[in-house]
Protein backbone atom coordinates (compact mmCIF):
# COMPACT_ATOMS: atom_id res chain seq x y z
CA UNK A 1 -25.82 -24.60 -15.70
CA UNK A 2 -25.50 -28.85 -15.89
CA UNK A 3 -23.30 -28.27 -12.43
CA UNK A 4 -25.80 -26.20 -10.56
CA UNK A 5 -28.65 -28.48 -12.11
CA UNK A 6 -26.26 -32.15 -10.53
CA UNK A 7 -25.58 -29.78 -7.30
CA UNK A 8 -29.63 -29.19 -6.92
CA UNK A 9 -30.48 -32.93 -7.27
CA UNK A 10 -27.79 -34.23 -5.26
CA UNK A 11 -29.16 -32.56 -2.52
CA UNK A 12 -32.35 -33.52 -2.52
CA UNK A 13 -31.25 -37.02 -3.09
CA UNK A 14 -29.41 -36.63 0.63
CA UNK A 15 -32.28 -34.80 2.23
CA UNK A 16 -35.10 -38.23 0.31
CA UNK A 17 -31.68 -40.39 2.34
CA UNK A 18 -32.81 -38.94 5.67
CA UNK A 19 -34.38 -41.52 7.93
CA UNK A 20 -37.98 -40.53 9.16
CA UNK A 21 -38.41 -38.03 6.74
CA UNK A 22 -39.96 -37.94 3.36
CA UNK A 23 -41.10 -34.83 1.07
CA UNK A 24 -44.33 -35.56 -0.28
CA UNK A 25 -44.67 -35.54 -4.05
CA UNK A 26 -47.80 -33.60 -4.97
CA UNK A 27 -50.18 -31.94 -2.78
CA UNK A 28 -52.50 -33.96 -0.44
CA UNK A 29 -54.44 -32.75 2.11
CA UNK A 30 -56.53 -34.83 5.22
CA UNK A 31 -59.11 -33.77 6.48
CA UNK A 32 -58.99 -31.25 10.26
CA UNK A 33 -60.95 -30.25 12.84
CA UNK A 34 -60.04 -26.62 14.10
CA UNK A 35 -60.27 -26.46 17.95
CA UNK A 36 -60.31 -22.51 17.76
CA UNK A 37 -63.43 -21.73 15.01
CA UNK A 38 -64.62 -25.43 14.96
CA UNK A 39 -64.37 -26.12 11.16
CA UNK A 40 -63.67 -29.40 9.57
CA UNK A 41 -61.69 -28.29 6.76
CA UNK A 42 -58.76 -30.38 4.12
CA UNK A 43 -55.40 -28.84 4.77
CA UNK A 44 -52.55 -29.53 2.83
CA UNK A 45 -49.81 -31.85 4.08
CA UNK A 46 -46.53 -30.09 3.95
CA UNK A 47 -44.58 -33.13 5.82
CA UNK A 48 -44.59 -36.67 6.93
CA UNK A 49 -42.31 -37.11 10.26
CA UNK A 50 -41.84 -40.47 12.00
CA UNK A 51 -43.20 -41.35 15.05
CA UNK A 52 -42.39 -44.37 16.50
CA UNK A 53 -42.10 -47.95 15.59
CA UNK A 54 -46.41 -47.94 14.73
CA UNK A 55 -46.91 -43.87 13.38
CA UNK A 56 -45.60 -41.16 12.27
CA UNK A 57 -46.55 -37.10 12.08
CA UNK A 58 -48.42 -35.61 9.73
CA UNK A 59 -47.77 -31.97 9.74
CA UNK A 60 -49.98 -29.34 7.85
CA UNK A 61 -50.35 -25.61 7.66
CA UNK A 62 -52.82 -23.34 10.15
CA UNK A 63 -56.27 -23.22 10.07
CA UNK A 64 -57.55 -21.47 6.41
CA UNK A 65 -60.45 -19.87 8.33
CA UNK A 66 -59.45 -18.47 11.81
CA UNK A 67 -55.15 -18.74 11.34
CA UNK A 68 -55.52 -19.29 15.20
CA UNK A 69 -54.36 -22.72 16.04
CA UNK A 70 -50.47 -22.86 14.37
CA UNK A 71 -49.14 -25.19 12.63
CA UNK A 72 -50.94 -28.95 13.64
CA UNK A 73 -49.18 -32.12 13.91
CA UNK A 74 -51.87 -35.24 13.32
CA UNK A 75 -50.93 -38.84 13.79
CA UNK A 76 -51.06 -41.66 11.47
CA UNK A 77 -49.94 -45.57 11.26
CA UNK A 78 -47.52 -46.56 8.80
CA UNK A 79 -48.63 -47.39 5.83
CA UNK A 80 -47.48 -48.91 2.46
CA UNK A 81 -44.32 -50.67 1.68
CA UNK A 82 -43.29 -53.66 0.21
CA UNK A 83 -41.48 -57.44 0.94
CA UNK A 84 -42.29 -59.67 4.09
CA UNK A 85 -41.47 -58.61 7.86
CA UNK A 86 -38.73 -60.83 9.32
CA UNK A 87 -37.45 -61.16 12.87
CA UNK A 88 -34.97 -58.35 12.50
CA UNK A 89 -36.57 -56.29 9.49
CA UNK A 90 -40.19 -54.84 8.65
CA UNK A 91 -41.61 -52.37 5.82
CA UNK A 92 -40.88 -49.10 4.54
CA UNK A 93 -43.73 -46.92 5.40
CA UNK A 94 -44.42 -44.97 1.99
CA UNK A 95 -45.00 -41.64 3.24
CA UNK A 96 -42.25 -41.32 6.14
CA UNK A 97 -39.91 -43.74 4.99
CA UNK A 98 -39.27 -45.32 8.64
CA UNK A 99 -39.24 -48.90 9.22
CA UNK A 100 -42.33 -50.97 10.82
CA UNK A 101 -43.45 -54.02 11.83
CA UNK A 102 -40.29 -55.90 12.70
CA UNK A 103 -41.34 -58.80 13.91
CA UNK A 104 -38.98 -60.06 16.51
CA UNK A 105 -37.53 -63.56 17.22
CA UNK A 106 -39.87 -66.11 18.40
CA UNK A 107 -37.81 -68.02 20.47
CA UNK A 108 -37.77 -71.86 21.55
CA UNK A 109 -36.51 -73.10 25.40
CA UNK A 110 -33.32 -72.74 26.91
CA UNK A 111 -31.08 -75.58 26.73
CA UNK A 112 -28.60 -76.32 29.08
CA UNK A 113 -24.55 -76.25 27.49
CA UNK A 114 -22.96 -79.03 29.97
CA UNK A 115 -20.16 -78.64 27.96
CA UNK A 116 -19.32 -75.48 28.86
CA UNK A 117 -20.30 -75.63 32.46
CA UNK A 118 -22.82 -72.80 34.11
CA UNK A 119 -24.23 -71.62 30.42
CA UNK A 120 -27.30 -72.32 28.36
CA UNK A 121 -28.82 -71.61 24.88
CA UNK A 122 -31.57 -70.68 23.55
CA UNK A 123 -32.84 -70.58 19.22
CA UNK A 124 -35.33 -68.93 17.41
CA UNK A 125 -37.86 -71.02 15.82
CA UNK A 126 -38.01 -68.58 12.66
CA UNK A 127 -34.23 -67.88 11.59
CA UNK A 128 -32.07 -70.18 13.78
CA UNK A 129 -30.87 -67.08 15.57
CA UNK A 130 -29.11 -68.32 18.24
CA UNK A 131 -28.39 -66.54 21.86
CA UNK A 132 -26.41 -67.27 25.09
CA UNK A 133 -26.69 -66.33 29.06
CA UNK A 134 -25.03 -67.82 32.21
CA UNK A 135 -27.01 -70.20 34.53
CA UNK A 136 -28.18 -68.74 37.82
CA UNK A 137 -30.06 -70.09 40.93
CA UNK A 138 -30.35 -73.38 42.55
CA UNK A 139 -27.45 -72.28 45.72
CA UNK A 140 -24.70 -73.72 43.39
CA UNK A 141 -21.22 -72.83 44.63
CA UNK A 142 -17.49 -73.25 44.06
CA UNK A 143 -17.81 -77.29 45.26
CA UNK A 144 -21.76 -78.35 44.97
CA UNK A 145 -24.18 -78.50 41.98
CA UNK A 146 -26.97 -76.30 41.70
CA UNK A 147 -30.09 -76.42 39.65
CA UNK A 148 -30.64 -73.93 37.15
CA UNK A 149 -33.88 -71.85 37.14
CA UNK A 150 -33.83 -70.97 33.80
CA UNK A 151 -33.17 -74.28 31.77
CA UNK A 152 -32.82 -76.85 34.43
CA UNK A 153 -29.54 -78.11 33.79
CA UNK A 154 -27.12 -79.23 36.95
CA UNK A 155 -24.05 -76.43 37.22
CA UNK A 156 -21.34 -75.63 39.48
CA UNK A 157 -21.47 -72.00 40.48
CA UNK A 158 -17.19 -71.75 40.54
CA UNK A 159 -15.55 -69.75 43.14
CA UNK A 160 -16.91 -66.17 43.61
CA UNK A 161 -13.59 -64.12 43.78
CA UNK A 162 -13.54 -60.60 45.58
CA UNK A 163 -11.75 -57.88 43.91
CA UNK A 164 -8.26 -58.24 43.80
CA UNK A 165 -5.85 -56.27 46.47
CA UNK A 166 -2.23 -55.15 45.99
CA UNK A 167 0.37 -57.38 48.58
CA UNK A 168 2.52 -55.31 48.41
CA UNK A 169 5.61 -57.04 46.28
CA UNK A 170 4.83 -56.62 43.25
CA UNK A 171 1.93 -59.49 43.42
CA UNK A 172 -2.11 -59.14 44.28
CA UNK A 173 -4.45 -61.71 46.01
CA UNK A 174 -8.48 -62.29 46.00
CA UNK A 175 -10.14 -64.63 48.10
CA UNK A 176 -13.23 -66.84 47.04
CA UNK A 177 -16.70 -65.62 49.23
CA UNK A 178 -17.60 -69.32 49.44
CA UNK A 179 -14.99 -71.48 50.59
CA UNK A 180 -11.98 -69.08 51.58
CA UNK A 181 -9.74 -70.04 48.79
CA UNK A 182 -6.96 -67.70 47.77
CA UNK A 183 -5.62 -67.03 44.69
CA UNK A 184 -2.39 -65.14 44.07
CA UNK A 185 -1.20 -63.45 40.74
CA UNK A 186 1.93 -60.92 39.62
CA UNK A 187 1.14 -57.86 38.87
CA UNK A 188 0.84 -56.86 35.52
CA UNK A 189 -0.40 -54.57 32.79
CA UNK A 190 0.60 -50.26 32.72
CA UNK A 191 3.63 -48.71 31.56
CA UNK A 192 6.24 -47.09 33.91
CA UNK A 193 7.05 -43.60 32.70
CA UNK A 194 10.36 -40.99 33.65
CA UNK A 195 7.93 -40.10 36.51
CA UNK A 196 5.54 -42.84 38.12
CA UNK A 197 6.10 -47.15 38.24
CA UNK A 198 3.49 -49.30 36.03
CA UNK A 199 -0.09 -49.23 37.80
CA UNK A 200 -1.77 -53.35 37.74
CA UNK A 201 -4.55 -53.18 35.10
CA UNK A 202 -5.82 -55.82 37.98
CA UNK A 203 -5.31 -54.44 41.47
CA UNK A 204 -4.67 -50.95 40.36
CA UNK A 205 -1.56 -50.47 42.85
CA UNK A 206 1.60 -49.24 41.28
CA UNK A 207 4.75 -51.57 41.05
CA UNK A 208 7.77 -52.08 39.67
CA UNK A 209 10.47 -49.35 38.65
CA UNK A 210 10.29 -45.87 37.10
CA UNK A 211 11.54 -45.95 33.49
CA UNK A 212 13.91 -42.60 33.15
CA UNK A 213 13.95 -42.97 29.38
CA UNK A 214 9.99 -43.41 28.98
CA UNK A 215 9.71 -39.87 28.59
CA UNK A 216 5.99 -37.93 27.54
CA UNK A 217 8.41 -35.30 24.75
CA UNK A 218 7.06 -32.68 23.01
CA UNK A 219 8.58 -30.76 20.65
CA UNK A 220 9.06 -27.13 20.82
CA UNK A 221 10.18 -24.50 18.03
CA UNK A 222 13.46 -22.57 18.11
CA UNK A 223 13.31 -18.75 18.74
CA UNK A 224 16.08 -16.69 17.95
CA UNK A 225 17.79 -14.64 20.43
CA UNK A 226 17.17 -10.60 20.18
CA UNK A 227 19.22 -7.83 21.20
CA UNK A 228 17.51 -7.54 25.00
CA UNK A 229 15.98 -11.29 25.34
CA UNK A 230 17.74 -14.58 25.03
CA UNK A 231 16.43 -17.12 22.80
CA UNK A 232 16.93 -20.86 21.90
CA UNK A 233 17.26 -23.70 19.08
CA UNK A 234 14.63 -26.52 18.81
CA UNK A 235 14.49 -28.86 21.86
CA UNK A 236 12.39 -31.18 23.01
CA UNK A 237 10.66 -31.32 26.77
CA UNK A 238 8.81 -33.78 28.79
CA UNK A 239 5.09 -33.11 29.66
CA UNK A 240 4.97 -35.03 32.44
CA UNK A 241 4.59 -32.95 36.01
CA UNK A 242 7.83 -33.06 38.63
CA UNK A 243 10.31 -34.34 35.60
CA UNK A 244 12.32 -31.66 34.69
CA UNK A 245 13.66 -33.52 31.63
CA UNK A 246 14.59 -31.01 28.27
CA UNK A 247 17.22 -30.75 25.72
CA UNK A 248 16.67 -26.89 26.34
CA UNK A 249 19.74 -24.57 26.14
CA UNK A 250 19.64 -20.88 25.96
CA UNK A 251 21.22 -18.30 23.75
CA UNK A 252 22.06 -15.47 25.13
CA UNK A 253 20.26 -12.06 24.02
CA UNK A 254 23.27 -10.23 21.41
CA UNK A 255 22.68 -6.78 22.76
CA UNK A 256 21.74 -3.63 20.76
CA UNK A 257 23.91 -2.79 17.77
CA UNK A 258 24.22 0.64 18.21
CA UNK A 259 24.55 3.24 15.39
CA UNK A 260 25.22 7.18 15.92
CA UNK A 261 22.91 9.81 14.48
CA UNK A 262 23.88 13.73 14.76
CA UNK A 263 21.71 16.31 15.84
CA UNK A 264 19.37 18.24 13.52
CA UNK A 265 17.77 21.90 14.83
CA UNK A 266 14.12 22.49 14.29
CA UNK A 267 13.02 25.28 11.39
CA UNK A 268 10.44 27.71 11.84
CA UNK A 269 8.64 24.83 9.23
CA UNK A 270 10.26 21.57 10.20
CA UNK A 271 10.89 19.32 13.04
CA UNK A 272 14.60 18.60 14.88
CA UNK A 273 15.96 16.24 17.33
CA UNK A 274 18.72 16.09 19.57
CA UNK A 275 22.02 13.33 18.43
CA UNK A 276 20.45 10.12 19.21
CA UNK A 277 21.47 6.09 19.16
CA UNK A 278 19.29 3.70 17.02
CA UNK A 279 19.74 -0.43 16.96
CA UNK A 280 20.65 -1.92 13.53
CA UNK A 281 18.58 -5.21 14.43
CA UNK A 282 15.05 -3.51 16.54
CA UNK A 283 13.04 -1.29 17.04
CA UNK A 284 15.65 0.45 19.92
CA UNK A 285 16.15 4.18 19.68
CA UNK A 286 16.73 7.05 21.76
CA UNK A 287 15.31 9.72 19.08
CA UNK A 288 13.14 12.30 20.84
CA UNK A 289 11.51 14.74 18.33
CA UNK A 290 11.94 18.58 19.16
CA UNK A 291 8.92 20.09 17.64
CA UNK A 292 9.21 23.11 14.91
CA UNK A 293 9.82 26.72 16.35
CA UNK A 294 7.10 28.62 13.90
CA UNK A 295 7.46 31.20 12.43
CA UNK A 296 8.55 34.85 14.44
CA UNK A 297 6.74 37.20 12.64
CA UNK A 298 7.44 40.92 12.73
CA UNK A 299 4.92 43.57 11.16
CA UNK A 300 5.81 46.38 9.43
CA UNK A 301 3.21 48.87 8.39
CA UNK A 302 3.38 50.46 5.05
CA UNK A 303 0.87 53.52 4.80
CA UNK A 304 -0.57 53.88 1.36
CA UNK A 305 0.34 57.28 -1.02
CA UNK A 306 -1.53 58.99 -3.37
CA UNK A 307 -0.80 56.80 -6.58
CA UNK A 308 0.60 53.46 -4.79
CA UNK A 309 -1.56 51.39 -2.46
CA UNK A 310 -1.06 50.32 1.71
CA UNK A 311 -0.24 47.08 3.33
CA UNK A 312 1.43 45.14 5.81
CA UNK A 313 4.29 43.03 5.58
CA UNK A 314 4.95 40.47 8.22
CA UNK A 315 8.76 38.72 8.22
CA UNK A 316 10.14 36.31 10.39
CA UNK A 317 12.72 37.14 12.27
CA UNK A 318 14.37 34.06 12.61
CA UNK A 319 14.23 32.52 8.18
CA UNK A 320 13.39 35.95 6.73
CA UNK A 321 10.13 34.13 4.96
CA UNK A 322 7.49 37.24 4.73
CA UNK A 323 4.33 37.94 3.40
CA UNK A 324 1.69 40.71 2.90
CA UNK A 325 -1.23 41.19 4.05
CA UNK A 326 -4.02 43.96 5.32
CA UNK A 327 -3.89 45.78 2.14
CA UNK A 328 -5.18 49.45 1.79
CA UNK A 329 -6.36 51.88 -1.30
CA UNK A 330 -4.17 54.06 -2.57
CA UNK A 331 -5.39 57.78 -1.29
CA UNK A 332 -5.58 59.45 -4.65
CA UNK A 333 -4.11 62.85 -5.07
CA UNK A 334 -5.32 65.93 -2.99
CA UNK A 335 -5.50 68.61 -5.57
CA UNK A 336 -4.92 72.24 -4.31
CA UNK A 337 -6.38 75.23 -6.57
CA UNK A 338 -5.96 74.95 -10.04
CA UNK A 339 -4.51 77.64 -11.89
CA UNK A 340 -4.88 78.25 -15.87
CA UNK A 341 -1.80 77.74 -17.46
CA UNK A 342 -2.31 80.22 -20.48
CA UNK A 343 -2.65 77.71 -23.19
CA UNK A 344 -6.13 76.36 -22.46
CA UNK A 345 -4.90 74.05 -19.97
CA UNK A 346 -4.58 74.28 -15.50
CA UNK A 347 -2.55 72.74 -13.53
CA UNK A 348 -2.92 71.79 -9.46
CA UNK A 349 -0.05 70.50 -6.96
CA UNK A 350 -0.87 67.64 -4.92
CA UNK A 351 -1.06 68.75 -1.20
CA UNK A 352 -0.24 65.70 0.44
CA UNK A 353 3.06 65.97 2.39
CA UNK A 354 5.70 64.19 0.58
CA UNK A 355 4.22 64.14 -2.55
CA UNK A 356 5.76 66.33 -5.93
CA UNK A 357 2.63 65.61 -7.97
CA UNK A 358 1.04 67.99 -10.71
CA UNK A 359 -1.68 67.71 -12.16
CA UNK A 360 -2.76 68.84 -15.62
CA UNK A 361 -6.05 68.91 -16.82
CA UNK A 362 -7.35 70.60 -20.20
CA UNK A 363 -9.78 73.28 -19.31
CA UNK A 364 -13.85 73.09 -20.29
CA UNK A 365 -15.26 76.23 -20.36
CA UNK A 366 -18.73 77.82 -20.78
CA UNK A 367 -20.30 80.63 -22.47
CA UNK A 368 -22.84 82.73 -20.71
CA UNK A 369 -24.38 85.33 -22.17
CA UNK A 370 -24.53 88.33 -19.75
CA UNK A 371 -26.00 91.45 -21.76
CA UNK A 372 -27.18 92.35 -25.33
CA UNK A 373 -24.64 91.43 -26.98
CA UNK A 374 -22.61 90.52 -24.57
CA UNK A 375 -21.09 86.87 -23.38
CA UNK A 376 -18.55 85.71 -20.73
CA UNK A 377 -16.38 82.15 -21.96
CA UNK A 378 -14.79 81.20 -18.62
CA UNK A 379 -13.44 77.51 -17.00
CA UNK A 380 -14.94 77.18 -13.98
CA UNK A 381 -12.38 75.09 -12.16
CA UNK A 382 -9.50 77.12 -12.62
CA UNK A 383 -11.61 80.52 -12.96
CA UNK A 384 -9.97 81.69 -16.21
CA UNK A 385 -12.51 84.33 -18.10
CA UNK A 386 -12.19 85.50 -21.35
CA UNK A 387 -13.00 89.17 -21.18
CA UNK A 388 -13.04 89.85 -17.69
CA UNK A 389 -10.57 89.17 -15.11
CA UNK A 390 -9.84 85.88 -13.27
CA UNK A 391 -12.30 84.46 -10.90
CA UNK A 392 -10.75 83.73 -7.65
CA UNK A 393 -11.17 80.72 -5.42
CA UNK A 394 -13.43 81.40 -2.47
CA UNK A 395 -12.14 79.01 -0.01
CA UNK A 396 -14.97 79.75 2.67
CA UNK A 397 -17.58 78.66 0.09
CA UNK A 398 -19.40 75.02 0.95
CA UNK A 399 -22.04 72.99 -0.82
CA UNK A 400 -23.94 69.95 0.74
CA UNK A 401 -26.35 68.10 -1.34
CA UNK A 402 -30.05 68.77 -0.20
CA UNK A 403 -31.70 66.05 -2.65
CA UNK A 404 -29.77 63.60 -4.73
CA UNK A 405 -26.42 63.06 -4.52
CA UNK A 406 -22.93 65.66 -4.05
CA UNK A 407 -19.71 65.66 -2.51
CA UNK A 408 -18.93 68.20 -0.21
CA UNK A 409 -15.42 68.28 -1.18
CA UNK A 410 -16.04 69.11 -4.83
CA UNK A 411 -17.26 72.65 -4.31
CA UNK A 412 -15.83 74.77 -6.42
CA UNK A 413 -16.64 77.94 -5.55
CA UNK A 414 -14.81 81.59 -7.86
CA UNK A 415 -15.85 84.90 -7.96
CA UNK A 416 -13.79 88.24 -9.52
CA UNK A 417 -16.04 90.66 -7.89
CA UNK A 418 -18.60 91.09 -10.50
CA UNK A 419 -19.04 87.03 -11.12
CA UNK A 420 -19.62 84.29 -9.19
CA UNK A 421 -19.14 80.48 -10.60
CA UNK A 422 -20.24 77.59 -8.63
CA UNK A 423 -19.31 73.85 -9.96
CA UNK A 424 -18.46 70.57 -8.39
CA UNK A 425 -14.77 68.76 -9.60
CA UNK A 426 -13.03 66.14 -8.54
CA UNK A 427 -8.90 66.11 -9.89
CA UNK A 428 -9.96 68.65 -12.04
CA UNK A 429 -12.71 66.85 -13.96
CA UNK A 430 -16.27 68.27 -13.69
CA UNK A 431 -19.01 66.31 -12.06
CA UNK A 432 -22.94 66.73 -12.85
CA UNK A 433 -25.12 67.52 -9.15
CA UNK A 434 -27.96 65.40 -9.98
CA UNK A 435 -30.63 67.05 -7.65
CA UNK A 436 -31.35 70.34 -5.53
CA UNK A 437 -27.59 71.72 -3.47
CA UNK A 438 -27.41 73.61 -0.43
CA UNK A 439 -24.22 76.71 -0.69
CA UNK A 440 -22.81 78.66 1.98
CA UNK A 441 -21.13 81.73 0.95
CA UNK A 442 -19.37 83.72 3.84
CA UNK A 443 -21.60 87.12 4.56
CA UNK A 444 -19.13 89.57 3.86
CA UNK A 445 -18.57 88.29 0.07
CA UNK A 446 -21.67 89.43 -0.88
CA UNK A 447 -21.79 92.91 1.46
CA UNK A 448 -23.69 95.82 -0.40
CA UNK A 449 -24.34 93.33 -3.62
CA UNK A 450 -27.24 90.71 -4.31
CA UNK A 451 -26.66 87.20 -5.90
CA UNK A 452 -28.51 87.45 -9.41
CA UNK A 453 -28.19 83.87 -11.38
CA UNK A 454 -27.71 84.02 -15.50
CA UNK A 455 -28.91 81.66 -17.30
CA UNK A 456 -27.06 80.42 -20.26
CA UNK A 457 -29.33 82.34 -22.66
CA UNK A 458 -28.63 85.69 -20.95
CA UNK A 459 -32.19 85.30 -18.77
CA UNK A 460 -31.77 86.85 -15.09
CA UNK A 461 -33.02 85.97 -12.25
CA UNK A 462 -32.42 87.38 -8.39
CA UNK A 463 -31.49 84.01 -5.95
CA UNK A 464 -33.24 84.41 -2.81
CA UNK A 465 -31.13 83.39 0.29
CA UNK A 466 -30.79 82.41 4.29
CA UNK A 467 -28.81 84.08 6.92
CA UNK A 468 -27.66 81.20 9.26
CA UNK A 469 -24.20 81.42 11.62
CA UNK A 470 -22.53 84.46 9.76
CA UNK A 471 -23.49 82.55 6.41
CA UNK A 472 -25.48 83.14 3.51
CA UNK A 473 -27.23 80.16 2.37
CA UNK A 474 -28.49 79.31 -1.50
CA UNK A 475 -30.45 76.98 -2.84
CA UNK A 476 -29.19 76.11 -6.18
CA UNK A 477 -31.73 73.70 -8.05
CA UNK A 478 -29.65 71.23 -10.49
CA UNK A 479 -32.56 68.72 -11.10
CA UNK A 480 -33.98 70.76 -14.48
CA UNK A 481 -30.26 71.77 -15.52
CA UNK A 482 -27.51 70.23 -18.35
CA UNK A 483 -24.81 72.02 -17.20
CA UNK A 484 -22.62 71.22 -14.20
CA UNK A 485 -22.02 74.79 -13.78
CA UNK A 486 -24.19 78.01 -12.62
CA UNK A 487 -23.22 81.63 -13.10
CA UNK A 488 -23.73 84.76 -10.85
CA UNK A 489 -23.81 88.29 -11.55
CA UNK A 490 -23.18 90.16 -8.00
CA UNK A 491 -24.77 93.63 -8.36
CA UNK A 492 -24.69 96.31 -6.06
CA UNK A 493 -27.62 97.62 -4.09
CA UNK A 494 -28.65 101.22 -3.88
CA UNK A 495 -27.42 102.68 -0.57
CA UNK A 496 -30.64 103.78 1.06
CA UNK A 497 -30.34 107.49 2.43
């Protein structure tokens, strides 16, 4: 905290240091006419700005009213200050901090300096400041006296040399404007480098020799050599245009150092090359990647069976890698008739080619009563009766739901000439019809005899029917019934005469 507190102060000691401008202390305003709105209002100064040697700026914000006419700069003379104005120093104008009223030298006459011949000299009556300038005027020249305007004093004006001109030799000559004198000098001055002679600081013509040693070197770095460029230790060149001069000797480039890779075949999964040459020093090589073969995938098609699901297998002819996909359901087994097996049980072989399934089922079985005193136990799926003979598949018989829901396929369909059963299995299980079923018998089952249903309590009831296509068609109603199961009594019709 104590740094960033020195840091702060420092720097607005520098900015106090800046010459012409000040930061005002506390707010002060002046007063300003608006040009835009025309009001006279007291704006606050933000900054004082100098000027010039006699004022300096006084800035302040925009007008409070209108905020039309920016930001105004006024002008004010320096005010403030302290200690006495000299010749060369004045005040310190308290709000800018610039320095005014200087007051200058007051200076006495010119005097002439006859002991210097052609000068004179002039003091200030203030601080004894003293200053010196060359006599002029009068037509003095290199062999009469002149007067001088300024202070008066008698002066001979010297020769007045033209510029000097080479000769040639190694010398240069001027000659005086006034009285044709001629004045001869060596050249001199310059330096003669590896490349040019030594120009006269006088005549500007070169003379003299070349120097081969004087030589403008600069130093340049070593590179080493690599295995296709040369390279070079440290030397040192000259700078200077048309020498040639250099300490510069090349090494020559080593040449690849070669090393032998072998050959790698691509995968079905990763990448090969070709045998290839790499450098042991760069970046050389002669590697060219040969890209992966992918996988070469055959498909074999495995169909599903009755207890074992389907799929595909797809393996690559090339690694043997494989994988399955496109699976199927297994088909479930395609029961045939069941037949009782004597011992309360049936049994059903599958009927799919190629499969050796049986299936065995326990049997459910329902009583009916049929007459006074009479009842018929039978299973309806594999149509054994107890009491009456066995009730034989009709294989003709169908059933399509006309309300609800039914398989068409689970129609089970027996009769033994004096019975019909009608129920709905699947694998030899029963299933419930949940709504109203449409059966077709074939016409000639029934020929002579009428359908009569039995209830479970013994009622009867005659089934009315359709013909339709050789068929007889039923409408068996399993909405209002428990039992997945309805029983028939066929009974003959008198012959009429």
């Amino acid at each position: 905290m104590k740094k960033w507190l020195i840091r702060c102060l420092t720097v607005l000691a520098m900015v106090c240091l800046i010459p012409g401008i000040v930061l005002k202390a506390a707010a002060e305003t002046v007063p300003v006419y608006c040009l835009r709105c025309g009001i006279r209002e007291e704006r606050e100064v933000r900054r004082y700005e100098k000027y010039d040697s006699t004022y300096h700026k006084v800035c302040v914000d925009a007008c409070q009213n209108c905020h039309n006419d920016g930001n105004v700069t006024l002008l004010q003379v320096h005010t403030g200050g302290t200690g006495t104005p000299t010749c060369t120093k004045g005040k310190t104008c308290e709000k800018c901090g610039a320095e005014y009223g200087v007051l200058g030298h007051d200076w006495d006459r010119w005097t002439p300096n006859y002991a210097s011949n052609g000068t004179h000299t002039r003091r200030c009556k203030r601080c004894n400041a003293e200053e010196t300038g060359s006599c002029s005027g009068g037509y003095a020249d290199c062999t009469s006296l002149g007067m001088c305007y300024i202070c008066g004093g008698s002066y001979y004006g010297g020769h007045d040399w033209g510029e000097w001109s080479s000769a040639g030799n190694g010398t240069h000559i001027r000659n005086c404007k006034n009285c044709y004198k001629v004045d001869t000098a060596s050249c001199t001055g310059g330096t003669a480098t590896c490349t040019a002679k030594a120009v006269c600081e006088a005549c500007g013509a070169e003379y003299g020799e070349k120097d081969p040693n004087n030589h403008a070197l600069e130093h340049r770095p070593a590179k080493a050599p690599t295995c296709t460029k040369p390279g070079w230790n440290a030397y040192e060149g000259c700078t200077r245009r048309g020498c040639g001069y250099t300490t510069y000797r090349a090494i020559p480039a080593l040449k690849h150092d070669l090393v032998q890779h072998k050959a790698k075949a691509p995968t079905c999964t990763e990448i090969g090359w070709n045998a290839y040459e790499t450098c042991s020093r760069c970046d050389h090589t002669t590697y060219a990647e040969l890209p992966a073969l992918n996988h070469d995938y055959q498909a074999v098609t495995v169909a599903p069976t009755c207890e074992t699901d389907g799929y595909t297998i797809f393996t690559c002819s090339r690694c043997k890698d494989s994988y399955t996909a496109d699976p199927t359901d297994q088909l479930g087994h395609q029961f045939g008739a069941w037949s009782p097996n004597g011992t309360g049980s049936q049994s059903a072989s599958c009927l799919r080619q190629g499969c050796a399934h049986t299936g065995s089922t326990d049997c459910r079985k329902f009583t009916f009563r049929t007459a006074e005193g009479e009842a018929l136990t039978f299973c309806p799926v594999c149509g054994q009766a107890e009491n009456a003979a066995q009730l034989e598949m009709i294989e003709a018989a169908t059933a399509w739901a006309n309300s609800g829901s039914l398989s068409a396929e689970d129609v089970t369909a027996r009769t033994n000439g004096e019975y019909l059963s009608v129920a709905f299995e699947t694998a030899g299980s029963l299933t419930q019809p949940t709504g109203r079923v449409r059966l077709a018998l074939p016409a000639g089952l029934l020929e002579g005899k009428k359908l009569v249903r039995i209830a479970p309590d013994g009622t009867q009831t005659e089934l009315p029917f359709e013909t339709e296509r050789g068929k007889l068609i039923y409408t068996l109603d399993f909405a209002n019934s428990a039992l997945p199961v309805m029983l028939f009594r066929l009974v003959p019709q008198p012959t009429a005469l």
